[in-house]
Protein backbone atom coordinates (compact mmCIF):
# COMPACT_ATOMS: atom_id res chain seq x y z
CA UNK A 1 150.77 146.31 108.18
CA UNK A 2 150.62 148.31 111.17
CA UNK A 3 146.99 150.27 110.81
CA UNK A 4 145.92 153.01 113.07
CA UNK A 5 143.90 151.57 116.67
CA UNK A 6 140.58 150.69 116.35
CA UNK A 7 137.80 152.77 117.69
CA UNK A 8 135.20 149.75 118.20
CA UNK A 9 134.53 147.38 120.44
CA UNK A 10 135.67 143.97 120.73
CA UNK A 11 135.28 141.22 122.37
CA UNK A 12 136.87 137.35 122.91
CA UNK A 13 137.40 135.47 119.55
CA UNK A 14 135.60 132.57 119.11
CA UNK A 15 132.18 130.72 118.00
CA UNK A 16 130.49 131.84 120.53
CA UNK A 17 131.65 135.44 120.59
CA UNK A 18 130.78 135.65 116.83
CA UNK A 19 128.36 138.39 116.04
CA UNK A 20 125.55 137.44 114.25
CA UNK A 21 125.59 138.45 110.40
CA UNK A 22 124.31 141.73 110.03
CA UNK A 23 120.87 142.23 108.91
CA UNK A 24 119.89 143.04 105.30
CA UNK A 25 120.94 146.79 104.54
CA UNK A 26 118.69 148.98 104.01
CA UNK A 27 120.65 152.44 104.00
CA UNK A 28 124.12 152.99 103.33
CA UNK A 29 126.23 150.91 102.07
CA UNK A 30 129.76 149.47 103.01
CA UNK A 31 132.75 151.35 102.14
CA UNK A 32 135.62 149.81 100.47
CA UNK A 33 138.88 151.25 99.56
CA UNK A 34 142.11 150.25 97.49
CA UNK A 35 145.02 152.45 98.28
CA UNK A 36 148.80 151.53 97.10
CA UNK A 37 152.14 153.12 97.79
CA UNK A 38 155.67 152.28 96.31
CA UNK A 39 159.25 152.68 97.95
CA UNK A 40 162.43 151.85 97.24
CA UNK A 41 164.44 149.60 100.11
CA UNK A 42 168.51 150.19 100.03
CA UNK A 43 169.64 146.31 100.23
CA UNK A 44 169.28 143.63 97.71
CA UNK A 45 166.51 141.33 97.37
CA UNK A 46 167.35 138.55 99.56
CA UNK A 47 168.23 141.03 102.39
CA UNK A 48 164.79 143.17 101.52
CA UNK A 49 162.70 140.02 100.81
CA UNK A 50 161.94 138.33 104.59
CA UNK A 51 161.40 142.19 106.02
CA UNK A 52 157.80 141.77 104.81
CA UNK A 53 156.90 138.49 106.96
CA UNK A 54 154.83 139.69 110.14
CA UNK A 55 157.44 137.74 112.27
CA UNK A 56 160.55 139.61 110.63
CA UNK A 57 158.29 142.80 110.26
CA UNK A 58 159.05 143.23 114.21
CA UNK A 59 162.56 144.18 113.67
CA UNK A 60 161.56 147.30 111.60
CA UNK A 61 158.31 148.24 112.36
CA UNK A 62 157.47 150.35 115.93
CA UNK A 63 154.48 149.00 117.60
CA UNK A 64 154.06 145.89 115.61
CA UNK A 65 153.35 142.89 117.82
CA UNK A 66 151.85 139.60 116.25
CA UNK A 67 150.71 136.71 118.49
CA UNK A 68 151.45 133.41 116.40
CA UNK A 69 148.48 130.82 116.35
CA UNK A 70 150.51 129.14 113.58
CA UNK A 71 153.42 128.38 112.97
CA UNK A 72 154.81 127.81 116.51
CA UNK A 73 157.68 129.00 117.56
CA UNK A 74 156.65 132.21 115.14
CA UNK A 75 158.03 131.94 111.49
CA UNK A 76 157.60 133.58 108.44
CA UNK A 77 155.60 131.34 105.96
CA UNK A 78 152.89 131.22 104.23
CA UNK A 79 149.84 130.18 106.03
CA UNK A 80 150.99 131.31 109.03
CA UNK A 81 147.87 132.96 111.31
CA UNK A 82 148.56 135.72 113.87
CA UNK A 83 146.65 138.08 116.31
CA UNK A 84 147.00 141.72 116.33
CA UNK A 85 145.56 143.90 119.81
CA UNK A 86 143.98 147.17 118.11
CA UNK A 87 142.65 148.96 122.08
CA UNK A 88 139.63 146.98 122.65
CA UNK A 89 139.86 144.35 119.33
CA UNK A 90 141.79 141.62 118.25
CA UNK A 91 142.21 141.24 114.39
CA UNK A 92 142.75 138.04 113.09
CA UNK A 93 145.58 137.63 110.15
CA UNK A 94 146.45 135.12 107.96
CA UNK A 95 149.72 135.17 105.35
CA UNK A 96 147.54 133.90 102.15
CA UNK A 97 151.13 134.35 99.93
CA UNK A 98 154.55 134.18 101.01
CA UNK A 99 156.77 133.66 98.15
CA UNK A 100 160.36 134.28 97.58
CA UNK A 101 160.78 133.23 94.26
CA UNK A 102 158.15 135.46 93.11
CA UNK A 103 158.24 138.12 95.71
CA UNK A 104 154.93 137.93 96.31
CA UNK A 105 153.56 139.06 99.78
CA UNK A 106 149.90 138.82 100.57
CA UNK A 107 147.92 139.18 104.23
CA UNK A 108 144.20 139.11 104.56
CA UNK A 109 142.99 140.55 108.29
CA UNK A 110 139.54 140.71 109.73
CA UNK A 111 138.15 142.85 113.21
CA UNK A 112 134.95 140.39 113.22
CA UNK A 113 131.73 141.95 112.78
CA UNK A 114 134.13 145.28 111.64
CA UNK A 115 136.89 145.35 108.75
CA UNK A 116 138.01 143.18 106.15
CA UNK A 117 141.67 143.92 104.55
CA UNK A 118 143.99 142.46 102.05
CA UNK A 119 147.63 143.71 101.93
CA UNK A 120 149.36 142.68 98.47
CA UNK A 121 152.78 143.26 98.80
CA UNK A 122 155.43 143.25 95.59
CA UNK A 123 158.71 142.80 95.99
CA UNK A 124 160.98 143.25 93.17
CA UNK A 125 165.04 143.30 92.93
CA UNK A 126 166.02 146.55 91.31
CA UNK A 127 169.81 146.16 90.97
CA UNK A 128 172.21 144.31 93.15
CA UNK A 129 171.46 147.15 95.50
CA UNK A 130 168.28 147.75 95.63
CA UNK A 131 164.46 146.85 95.70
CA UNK A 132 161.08 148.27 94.47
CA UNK A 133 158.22 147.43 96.96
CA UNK A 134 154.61 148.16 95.58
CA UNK A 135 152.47 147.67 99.00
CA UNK A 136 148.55 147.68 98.42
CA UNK A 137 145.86 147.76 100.87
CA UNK A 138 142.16 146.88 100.01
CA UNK A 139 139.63 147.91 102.90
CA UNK A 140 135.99 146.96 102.97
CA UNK A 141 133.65 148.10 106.02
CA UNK A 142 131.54 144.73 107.03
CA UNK A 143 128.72 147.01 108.55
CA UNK A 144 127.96 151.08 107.36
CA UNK A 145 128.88 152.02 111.45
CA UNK A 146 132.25 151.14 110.44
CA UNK A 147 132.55 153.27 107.05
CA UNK A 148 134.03 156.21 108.21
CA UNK A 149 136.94 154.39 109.74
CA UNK A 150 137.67 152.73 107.23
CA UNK A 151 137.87 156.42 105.15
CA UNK A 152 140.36 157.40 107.67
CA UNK A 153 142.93 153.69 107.80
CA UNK A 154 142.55 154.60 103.94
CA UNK A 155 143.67 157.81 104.29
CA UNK A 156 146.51 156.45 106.57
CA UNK A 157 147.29 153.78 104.24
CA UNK A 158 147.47 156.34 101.32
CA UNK A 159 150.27 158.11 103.51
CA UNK A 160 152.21 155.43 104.43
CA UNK A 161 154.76 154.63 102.38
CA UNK A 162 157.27 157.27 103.48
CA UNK A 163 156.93 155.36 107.08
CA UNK A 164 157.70 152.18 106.17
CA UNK A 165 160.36 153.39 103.64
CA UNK A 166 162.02 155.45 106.38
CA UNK A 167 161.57 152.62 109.09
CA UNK A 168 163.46 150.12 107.01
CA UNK A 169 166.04 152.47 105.97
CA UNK A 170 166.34 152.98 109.62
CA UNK A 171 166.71 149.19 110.85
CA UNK A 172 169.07 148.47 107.67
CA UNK A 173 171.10 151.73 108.94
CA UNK A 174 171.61 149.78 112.67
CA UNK A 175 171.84 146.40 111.63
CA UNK A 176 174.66 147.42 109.15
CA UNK A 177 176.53 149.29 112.12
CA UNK A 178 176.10 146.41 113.92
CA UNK A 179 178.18 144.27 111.84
């Protein structure tokens, strides 16, 4: 979930801060991308499983540093809703799927006036030992000034997989000397 920081501007969230919609295009239009990566995590599924929740995520991922609207104290659930800094912007997050029993993962963020993404994550028990993550991102520019940007997160996201394979296999490396 961690994405590359945002060249654009932002400003304070809120009704009033809302731009207004953007007026009927008449030259390019928005770009949207679907990228998806796979990767393999060394622990079962009920060790893999809660790595994916943005509050669990922290442990793992570099960087990554949700502000919890909802639930509070910060929990991994779904419905919860989060804020993410991005240089001058503030995405806003919320977990639309959060599923054990399915190991279904799902994440829709918006920059306001910007980006629209959906993560769908898949998490699957290989063996006792093992688990297959499918991770797919789906990008969509909400203005054509943004379209280019969105190229390059797409690019990033396309590339990603070894990162967050390697990240995990790091934190599960630590937490197991730990012990």
């Amino acid at each position: 979930m961690k994405v590359l920081p945002l060249l654009l501007a932002g400003g304070a969230l809120g009704a009033a801060a809302l731009p207004a919609p953007p007026p009927a295009r008449t030259t390019e239009p928005v770009f949207h991308a679907r990228t998806t990566f796979r990767f393999v995590v060394p622990a079962p599924y009920a060790v893999a499983f809660p790595l994916f929740g943005a509050d669990r995520e922290r442990a793992w991922s570099a960087g990554w540093a949700p502000v919890f609207v909802h639930p509070d104290p910060a929990r991994d659930t779904a419905g919860m809703v989060f804020t993410v800094a991005h240089g001058g912007t503030r995405s806003v997050w919320v977990n639309t799927a959060f599923d054990a029993g399915t190991g279904h993962v799902q994440y829709v963020s918006v920059v306001p006036g910007a980006l629209a993404t959906l993560i769908d994550i898949e998490v699957r028990a290989l063996d006792s030992a093992s688990t297959s993550v499918t991770v797919t991102y789906e990008r969509t520019a909400l203005v054509p000034e943004v379209n280019e940007h969105v190229r390059a997160l797409a690019a990033h996201d396309e590339a990603s997989g070894p990162e967050w394979e390697a990240a995990i296999r790091n934190y599960l490396a630590g937490s197991r000397q730990a012990r």
